[in-house]
C-alpha atoms as a PDB file:
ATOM      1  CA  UNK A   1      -1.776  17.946 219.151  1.00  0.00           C
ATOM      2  CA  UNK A   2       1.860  17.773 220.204  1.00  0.00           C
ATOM      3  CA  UNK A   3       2.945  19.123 217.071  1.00  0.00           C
ATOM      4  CA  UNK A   4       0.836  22.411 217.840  1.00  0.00           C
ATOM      5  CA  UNK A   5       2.022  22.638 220.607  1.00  0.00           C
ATOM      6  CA  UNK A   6       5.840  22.208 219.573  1.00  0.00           C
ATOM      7  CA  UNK A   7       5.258  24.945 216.779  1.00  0.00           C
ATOM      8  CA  UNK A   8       3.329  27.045 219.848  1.00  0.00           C
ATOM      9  CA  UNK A   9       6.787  26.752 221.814  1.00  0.00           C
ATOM     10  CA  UNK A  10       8.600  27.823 218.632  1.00  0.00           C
ATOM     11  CA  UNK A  11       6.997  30.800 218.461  1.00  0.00           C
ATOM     12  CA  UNK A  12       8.305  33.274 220.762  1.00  0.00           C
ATOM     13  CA  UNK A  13      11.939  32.804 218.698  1.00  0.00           C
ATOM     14  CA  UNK A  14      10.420  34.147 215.208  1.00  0.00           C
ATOM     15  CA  UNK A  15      10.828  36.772 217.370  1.00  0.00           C
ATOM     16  CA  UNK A  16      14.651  37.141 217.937  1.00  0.00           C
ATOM     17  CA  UNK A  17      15.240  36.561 214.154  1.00  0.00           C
ATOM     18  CA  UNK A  18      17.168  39.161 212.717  1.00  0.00           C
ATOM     19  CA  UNK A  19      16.036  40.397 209.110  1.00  0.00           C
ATOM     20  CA  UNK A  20      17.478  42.399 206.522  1.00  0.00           C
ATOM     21  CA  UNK A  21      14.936  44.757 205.240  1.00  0.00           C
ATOM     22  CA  UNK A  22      17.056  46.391 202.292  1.00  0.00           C
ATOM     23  CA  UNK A  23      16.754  45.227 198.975  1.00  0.00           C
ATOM     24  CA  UNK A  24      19.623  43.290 197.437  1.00  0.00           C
ATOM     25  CA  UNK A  25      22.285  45.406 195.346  1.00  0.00           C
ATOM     26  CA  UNK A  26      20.487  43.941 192.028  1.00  0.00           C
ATOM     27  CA  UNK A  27      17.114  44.670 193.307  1.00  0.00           C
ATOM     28  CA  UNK A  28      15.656  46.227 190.008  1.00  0.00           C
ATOM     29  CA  UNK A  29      18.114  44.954 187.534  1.00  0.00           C
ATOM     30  CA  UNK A  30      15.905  42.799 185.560  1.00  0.00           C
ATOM     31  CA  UNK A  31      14.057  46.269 184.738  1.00  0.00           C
ATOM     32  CA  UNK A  32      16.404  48.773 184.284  1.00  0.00           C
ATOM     33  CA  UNK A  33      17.615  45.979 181.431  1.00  0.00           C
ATOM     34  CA  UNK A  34      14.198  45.471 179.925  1.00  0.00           C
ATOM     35  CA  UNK A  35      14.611  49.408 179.675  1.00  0.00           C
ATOM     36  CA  UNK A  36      17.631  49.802 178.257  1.00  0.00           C
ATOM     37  CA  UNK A  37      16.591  46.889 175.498  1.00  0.00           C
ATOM     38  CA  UNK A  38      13.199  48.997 174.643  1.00  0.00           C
ATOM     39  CA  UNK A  39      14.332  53.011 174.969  1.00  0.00           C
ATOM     40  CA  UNK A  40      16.099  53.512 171.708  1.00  0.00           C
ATOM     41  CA  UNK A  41      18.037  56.869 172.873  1.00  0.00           C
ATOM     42  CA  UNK A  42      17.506  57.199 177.097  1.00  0.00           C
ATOM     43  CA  UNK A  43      19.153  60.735 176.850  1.00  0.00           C
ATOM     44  CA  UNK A  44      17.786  62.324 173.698  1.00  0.00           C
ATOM     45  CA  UNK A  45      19.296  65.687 174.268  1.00  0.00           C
ATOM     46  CA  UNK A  46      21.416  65.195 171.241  1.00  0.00           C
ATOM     47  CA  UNK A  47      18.621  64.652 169.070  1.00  0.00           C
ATOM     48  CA  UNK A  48      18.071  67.830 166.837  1.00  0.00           C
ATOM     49  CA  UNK A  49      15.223  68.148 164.707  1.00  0.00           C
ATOM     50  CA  UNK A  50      15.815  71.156 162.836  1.00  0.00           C
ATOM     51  CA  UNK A  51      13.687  73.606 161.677  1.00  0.00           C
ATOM     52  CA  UNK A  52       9.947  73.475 160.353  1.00  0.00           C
ATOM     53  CA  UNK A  53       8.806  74.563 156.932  1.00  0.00           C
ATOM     54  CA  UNK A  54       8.021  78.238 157.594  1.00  0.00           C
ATOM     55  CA  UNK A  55       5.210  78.553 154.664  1.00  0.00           C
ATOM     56  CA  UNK A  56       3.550  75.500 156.474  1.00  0.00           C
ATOM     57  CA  UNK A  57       3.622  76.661 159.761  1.00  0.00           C
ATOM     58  CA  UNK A  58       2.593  80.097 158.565  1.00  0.00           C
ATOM     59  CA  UNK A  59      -0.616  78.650 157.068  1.00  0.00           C
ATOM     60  CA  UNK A  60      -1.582  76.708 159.783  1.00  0.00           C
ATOM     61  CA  UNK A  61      -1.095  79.409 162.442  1.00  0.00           C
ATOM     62  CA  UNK A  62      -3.292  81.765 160.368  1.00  0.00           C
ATOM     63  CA  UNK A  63      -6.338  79.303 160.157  1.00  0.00           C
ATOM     64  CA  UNK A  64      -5.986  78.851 163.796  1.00  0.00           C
ATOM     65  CA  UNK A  65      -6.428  82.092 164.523  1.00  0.00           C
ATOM     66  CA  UNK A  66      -8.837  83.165 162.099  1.00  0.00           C
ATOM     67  CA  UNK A  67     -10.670  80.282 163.683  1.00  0.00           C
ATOM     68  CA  UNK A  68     -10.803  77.943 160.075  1.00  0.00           C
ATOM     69  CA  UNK A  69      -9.070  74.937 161.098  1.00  0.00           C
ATOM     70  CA  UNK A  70      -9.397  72.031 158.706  1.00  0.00           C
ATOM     71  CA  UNK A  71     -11.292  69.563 160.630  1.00  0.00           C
ATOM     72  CA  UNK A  72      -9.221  65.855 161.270  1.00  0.00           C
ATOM     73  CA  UNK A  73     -10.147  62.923 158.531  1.00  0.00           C
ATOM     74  CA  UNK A  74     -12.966  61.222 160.301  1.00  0.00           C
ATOM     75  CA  UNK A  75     -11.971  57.579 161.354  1.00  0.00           C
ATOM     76  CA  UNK A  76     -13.560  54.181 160.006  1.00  0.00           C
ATOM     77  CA  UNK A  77     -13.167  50.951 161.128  1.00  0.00           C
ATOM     78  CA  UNK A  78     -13.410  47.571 159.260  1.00  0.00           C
ATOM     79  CA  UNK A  79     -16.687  46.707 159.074  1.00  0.00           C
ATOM     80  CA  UNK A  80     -18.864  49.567 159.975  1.00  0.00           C
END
């Protein structure tokens, strides 16, 4: 019981303790490394692609607008 009560005495000075509420200047460091180890290019603007095959791109814009797009390869799984 008297330890209750010494911890009851104690309590008022939680009050008076001063606490720091900004994260530490490596807050988030851990991450932005796991990042940098996973993105392979984090600015891509460089990255050029060139251009598309005109003939394809030709043919498929004309079945999509004539409405006779090839329908996707219907998916199976192993063991269906």
């Amino acid at each position: 019981m008297r330890f209750a009560w010494m911890l009851l005495g104690l309590l008022p000075l939680a009050g008076c303790a001063e606490y720091d509420l900004a994260p530490p200047a490596a807050f988030g460091e851990a991450v932005r490394h796991n990042m940098a180890a996973q993105i392979i290019d984090p600015e891509p603007d460089r990255l050029s692609l060139g251009a598309a095959p005109g003939v394809r791109r030709a043919i498929a814009v004309g079945r999509y607008q004539t409405d006779q797009v090839e329908p996707p390869a219907e998916e199976t799984t192993i063991g269906d």
